[in-house]
N, C-alpha and C. Protein backbone atom coordinates (compact mmCIF):
# COMPACT_ATOMS: atom_id res chain seq x y z
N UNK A 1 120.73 90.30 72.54
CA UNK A 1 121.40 89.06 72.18
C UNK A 1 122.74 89.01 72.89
N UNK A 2 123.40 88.14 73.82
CA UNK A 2 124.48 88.00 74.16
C UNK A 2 124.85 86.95 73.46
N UNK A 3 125.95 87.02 73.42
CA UNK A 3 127.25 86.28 72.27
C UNK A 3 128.07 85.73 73.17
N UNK A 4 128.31 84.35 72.91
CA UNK A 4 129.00 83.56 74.10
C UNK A 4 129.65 82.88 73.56
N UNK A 5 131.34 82.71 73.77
CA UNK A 5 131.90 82.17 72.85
C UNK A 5 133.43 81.53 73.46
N UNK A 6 133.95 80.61 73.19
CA UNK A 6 134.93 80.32 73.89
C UNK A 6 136.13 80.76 74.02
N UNK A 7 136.20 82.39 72.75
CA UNK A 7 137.82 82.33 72.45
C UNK A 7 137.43 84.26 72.20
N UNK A 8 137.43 84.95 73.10
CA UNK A 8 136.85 86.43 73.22
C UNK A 8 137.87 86.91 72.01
N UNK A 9 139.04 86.13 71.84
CA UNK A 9 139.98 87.03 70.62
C UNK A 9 139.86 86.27 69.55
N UNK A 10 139.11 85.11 69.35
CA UNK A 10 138.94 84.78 67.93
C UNK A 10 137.78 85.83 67.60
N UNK A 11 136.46 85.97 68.24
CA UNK A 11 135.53 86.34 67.92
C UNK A 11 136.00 88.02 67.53
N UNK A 12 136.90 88.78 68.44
CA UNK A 12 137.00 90.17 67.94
C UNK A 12 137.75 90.15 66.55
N UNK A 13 138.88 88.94 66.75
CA UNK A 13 139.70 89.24 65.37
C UNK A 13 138.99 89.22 64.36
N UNK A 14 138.01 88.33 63.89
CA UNK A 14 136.98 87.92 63.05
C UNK A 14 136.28 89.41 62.59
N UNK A 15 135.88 90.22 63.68
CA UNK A 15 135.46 91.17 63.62
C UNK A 15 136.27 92.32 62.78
N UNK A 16 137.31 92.27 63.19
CA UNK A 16 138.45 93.30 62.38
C UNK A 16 138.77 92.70 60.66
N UNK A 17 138.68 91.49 60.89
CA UNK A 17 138.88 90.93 59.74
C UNK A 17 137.97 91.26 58.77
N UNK A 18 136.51 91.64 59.34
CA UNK A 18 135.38 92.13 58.49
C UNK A 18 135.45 93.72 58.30
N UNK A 19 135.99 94.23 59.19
CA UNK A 19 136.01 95.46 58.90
C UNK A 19 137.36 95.79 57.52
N UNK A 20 138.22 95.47 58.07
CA UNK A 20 139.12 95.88 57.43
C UNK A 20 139.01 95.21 55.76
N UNK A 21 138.85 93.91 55.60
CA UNK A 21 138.09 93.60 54.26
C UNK A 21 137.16 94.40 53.87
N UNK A 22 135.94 94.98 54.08
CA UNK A 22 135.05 95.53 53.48
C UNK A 22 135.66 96.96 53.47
N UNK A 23 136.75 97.98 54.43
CA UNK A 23 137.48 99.08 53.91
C UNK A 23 138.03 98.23 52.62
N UNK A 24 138.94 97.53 52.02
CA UNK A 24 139.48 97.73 51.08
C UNK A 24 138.47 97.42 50.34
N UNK A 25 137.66 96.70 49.91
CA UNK A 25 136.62 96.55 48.91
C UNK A 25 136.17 97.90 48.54
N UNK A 26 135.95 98.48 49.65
CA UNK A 26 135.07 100.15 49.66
C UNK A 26 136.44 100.70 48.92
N UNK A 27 137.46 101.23 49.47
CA UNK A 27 138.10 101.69 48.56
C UNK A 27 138.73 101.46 46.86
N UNK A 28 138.83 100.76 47.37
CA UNK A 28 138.88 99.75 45.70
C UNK A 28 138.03 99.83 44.30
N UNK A 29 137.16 100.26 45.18
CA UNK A 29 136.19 100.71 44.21
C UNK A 29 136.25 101.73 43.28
N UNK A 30 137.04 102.54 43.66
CA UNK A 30 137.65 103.85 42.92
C UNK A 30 138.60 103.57 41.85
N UNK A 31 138.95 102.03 41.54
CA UNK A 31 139.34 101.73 40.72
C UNK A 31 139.01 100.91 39.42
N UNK A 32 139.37 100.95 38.31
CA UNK A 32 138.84 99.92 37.63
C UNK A 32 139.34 98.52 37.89
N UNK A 33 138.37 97.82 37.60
CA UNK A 33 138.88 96.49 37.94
C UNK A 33 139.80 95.38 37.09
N UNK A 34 139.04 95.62 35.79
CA UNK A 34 139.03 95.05 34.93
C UNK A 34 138.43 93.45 34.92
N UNK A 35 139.27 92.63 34.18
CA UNK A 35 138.76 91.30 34.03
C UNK A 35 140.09 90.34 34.90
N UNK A 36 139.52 88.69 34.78
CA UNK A 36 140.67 88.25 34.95
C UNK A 36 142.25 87.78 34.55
N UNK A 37 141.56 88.11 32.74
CA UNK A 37 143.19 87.89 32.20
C UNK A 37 143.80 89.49 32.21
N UNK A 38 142.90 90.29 32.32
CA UNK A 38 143.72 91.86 32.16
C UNK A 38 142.98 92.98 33.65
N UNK A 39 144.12 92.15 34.70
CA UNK A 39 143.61 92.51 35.77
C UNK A 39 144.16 94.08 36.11
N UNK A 40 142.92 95.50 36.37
CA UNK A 40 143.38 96.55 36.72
C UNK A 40 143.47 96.69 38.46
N UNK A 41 143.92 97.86 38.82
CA UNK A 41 143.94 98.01 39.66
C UNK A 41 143.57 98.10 40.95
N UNK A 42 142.19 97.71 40.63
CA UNK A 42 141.19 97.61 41.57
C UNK A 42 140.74 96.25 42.10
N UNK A 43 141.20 95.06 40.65
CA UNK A 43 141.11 93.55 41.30
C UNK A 43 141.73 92.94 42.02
N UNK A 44 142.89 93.17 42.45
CA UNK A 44 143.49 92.59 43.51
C UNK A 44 143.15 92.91 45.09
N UNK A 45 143.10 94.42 45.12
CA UNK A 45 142.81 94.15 46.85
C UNK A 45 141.18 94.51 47.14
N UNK A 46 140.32 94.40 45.62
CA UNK A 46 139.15 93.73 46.05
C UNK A 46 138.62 92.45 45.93
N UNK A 47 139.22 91.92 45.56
CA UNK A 47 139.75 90.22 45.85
C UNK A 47 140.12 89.85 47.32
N UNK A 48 141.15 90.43 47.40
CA UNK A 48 141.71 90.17 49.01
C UNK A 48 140.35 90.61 50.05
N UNK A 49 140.22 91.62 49.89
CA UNK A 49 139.42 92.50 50.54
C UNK A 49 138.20 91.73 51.31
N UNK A 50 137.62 90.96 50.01
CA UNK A 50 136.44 90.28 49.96
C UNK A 50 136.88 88.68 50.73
N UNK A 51 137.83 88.10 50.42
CA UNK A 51 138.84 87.18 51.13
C UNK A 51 138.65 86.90 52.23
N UNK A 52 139.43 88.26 52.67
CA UNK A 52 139.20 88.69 54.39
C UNK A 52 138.39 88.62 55.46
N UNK A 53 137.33 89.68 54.05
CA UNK A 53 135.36 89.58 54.81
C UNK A 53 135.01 88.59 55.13
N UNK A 54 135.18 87.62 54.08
CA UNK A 54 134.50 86.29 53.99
C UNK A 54 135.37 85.29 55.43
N UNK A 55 136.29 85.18 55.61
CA UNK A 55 137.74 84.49 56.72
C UNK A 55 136.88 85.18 57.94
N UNK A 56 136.76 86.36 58.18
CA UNK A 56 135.93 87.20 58.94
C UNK A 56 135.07 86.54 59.65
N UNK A 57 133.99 86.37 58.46
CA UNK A 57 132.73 86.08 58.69
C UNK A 57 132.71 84.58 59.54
N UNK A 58 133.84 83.68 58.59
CA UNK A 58 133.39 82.51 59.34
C UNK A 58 133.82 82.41 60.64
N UNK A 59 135.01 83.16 61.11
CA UNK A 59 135.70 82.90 62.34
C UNK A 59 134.92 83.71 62.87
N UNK A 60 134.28 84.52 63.16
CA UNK A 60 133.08 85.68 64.16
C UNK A 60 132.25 84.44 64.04
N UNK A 61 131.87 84.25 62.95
CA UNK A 61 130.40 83.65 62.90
C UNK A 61 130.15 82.16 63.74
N UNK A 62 131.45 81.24 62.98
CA UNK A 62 131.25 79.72 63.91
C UNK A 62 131.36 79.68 65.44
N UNK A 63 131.80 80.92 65.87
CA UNK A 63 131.70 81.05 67.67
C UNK A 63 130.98 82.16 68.24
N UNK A 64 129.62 82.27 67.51
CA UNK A 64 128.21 82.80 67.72
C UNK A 64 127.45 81.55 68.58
N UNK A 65 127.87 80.33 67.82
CA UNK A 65 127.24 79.18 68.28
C UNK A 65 127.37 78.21 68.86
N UNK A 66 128.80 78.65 69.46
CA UNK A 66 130.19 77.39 70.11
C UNK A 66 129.62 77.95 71.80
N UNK A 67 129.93 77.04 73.11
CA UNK A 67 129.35 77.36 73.80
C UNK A 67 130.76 78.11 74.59
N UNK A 68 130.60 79.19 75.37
CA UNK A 68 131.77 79.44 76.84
C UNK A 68 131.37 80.84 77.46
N UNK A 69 132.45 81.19 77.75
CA UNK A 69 132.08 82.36 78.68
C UNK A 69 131.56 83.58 77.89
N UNK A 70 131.20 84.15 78.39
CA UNK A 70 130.43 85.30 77.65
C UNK A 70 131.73 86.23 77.30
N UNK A 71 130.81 87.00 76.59
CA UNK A 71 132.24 88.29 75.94
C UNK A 71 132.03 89.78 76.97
N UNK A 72 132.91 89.57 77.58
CA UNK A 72 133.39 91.04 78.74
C UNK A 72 132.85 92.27 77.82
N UNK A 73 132.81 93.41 78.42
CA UNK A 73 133.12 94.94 78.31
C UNK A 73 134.47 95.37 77.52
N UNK A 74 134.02 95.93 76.36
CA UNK A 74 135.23 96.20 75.96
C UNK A 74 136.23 97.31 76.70
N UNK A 75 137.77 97.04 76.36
CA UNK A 75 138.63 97.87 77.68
C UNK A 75 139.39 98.96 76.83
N UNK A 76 139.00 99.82 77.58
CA UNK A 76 139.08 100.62 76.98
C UNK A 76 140.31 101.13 77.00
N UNK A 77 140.89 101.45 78.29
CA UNK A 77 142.10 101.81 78.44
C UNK A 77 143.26 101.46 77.65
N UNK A 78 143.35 99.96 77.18
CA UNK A 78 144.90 99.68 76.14
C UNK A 78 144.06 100.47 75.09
N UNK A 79 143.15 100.67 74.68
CA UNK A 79 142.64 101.03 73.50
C UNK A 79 143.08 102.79 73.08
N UNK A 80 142.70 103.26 74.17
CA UNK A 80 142.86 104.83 74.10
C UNK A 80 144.60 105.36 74.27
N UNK A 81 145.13 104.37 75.13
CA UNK A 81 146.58 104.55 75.01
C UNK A 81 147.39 104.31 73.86
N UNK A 82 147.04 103.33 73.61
CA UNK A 82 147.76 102.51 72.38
C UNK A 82 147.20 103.39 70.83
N UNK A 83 146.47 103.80 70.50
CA UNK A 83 145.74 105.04 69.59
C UNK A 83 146.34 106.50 70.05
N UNK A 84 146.66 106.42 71.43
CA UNK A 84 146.95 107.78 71.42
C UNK A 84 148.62 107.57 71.20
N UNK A 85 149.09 106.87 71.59
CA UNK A 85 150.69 106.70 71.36
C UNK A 85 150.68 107.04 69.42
N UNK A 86 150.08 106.13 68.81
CA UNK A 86 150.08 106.38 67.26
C UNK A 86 150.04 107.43 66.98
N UNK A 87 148.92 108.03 67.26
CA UNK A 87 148.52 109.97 67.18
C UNK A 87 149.65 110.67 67.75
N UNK A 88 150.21 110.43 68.95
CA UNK A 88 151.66 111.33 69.18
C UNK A 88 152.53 111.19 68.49
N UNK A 89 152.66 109.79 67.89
CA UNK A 89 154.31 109.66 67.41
C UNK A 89 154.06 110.55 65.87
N UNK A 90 152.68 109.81 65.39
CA UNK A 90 152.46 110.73 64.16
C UNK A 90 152.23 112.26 63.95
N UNK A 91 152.38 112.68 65.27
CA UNK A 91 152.38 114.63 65.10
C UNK A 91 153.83 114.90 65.55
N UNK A 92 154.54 114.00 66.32
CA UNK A 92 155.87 114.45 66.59
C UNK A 92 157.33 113.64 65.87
N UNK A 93 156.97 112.90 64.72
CA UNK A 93 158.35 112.28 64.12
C UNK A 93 158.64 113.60 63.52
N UNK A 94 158.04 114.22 63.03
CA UNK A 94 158.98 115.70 61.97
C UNK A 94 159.33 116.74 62.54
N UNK A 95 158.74 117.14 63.82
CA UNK A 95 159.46 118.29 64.74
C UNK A 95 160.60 117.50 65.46
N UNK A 96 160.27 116.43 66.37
CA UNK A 96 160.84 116.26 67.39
C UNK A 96 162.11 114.95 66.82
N UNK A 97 161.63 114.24 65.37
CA UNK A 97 163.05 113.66 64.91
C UNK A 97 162.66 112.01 65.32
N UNK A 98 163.06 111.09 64.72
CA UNK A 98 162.62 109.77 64.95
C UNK A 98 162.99 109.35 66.05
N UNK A 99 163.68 109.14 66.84
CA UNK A 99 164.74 109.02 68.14
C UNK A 99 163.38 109.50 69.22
N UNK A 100 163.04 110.87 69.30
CA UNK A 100 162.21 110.67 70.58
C UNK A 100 160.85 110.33 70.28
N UNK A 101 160.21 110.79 68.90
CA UNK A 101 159.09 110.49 68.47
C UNK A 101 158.66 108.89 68.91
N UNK A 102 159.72 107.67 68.45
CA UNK A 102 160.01 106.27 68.93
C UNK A 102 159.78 106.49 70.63
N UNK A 103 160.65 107.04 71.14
CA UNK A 103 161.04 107.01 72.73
C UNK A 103 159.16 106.72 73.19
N UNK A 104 158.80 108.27 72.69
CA UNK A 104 157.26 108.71 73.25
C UNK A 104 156.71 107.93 72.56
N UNK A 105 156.31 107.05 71.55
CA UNK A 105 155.65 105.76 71.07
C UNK A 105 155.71 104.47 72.19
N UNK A 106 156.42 104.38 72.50
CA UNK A 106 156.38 102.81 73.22
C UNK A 106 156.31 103.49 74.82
N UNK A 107 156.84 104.42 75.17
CA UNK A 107 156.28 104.55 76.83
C UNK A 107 154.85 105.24 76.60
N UNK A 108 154.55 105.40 75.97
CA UNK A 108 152.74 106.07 75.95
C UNK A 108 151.75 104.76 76.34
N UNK A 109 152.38 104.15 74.98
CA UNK A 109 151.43 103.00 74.44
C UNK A 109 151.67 101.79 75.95
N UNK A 110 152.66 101.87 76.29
CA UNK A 110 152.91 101.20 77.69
C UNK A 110 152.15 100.99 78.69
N UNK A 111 151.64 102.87 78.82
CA UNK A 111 151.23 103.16 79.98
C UNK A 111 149.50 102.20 79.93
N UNK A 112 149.20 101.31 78.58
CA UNK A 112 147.70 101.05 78.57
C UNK A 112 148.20 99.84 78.98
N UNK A 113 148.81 99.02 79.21
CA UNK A 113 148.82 97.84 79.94
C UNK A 113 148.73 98.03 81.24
N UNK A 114 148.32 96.88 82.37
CA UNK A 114 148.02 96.31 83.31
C UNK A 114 149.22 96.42 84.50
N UNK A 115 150.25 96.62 83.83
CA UNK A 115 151.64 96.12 84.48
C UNK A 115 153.01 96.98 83.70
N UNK A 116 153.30 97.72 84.31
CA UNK A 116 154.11 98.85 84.34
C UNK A 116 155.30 98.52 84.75
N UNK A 117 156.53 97.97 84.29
CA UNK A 117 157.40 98.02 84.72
C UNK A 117 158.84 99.19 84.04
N UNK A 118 159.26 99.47 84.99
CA UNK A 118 160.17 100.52 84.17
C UNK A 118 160.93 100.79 83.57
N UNK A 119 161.97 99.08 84.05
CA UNK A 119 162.86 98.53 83.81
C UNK A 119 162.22 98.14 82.04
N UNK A 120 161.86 97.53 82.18
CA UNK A 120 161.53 96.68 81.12
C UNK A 120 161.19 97.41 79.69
N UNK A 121 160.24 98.46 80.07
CA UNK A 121 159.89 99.76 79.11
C UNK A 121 161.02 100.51 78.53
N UNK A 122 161.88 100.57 79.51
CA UNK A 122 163.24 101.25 79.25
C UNK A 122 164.15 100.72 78.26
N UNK A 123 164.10 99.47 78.11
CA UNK A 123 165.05 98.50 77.69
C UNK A 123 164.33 98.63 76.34
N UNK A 124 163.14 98.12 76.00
CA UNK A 124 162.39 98.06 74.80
C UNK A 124 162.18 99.28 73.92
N UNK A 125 162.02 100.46 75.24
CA UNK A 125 162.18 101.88 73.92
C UNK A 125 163.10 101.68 73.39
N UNK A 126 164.34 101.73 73.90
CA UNK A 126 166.25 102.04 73.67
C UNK A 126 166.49 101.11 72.59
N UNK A 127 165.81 99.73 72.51
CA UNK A 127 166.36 98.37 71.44
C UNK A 127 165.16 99.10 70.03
N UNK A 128 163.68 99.27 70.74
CA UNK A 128 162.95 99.59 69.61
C UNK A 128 163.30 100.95 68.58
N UNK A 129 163.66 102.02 69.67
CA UNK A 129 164.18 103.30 68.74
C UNK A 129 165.72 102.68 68.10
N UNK A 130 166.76 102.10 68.53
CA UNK A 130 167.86 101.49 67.81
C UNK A 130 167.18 100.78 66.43
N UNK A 131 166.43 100.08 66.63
CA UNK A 131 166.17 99.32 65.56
C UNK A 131 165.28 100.23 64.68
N UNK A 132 164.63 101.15 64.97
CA UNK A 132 163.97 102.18 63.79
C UNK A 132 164.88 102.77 62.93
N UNK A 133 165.54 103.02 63.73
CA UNK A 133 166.94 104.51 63.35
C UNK A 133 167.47 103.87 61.80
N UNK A 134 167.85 102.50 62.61
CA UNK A 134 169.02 101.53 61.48
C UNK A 134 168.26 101.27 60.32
N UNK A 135 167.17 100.70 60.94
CA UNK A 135 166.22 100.34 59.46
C UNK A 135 165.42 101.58 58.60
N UNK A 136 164.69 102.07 59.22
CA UNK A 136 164.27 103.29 58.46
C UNK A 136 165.09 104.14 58.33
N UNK A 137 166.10 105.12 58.88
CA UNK A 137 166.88 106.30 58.56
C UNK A 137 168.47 105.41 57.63
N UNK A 138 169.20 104.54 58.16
CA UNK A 138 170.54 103.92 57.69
C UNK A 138 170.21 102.28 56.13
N UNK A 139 169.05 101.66 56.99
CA UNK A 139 168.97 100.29 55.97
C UNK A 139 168.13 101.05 54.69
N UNK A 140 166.85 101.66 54.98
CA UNK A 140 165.74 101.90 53.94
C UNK A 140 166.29 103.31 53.59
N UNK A 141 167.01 104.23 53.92
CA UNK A 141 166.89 105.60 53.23
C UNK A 141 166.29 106.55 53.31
N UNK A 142 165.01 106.39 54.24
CA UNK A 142 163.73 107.11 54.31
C UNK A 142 164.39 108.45 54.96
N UNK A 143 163.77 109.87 53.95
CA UNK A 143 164.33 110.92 54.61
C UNK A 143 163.60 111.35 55.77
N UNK A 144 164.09 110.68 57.19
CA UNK A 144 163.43 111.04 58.20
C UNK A 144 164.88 111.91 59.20
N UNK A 145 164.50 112.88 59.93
CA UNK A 145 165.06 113.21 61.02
C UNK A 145 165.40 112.69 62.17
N UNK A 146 166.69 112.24 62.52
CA UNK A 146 167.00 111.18 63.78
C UNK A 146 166.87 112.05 64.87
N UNK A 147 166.83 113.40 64.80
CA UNK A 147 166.96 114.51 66.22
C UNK A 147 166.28 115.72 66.07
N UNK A 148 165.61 116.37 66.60
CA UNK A 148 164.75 117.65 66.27
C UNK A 148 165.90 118.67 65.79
N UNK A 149 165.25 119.28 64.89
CA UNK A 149 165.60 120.09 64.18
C UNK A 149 165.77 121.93 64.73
């Protein structure tokens, strides 16, 4: 079956939208729910959850049948960069301190785009790690490390 559709990022978002709804339903489940005047913990984000699925379904689904270009090969490359930047920053914020953990987050995840500029990367680590520091370590409190230890 090829899937042909006019808008290649409505149809994937749709897709995530189903996934990620049916994770919280699935998890949710571990909770009681209760009823609707004595709602436990489990009815709200399997409510949402189900929400989602359903928002999902129709936006994947109504451009199953809409006519345009077909849907490409998925790319892999922003994919594996941009996942692996997450996975680094998340093994190196507690050794290496929020400051470079940030630095190595946004030039990793960089390197999966099309267009590399150095200038530009440079500028966005330096404003993005500034703006972590202030908000997570100075605005929110969070006991994180600004410098390796």
């Amino acid at each position: 079956m090829k899937i042909s559709v006019p808008n290649k990022r409505d149809f994937f978002a749709g897709l995530l939208f189903i996934f990620f709804g049916l994770l919280a339903v699935l998890v949710a489940r571990n909770y009681p729910t209760g009823s609707t005047i004595r709602m436990g913990p489990g009815y709200f984000p399997t409510l949402l959850g189900g929400l989602l699925a359903l928002l999902g379904l129709i936006i994947a689904g109504r451009l199953l049948w809409a006519s345009g270009e077909k849907v490409g090969p998925l790319a892999l490359r922003p994919l594996v960069f941009v996942l692996g930047a997450t996975l680094a920053f998340a093994l190196m914020v507690r050794s290496l301190g929020l400051v470079l953990a940030t630095l190595a987050l946004v030039v990793i995840s960089s390197l999966g785009g099309w267009e590399f500029r150095l200038r530009e990367v440079t500028i966005l680590a330096f404003v993005l790690t500034g703006v972590a520091v202030a908000l997570f370590v100075y605005s929110l409190g969070l006991p994180l490390s600004v410098w390796p230890q």
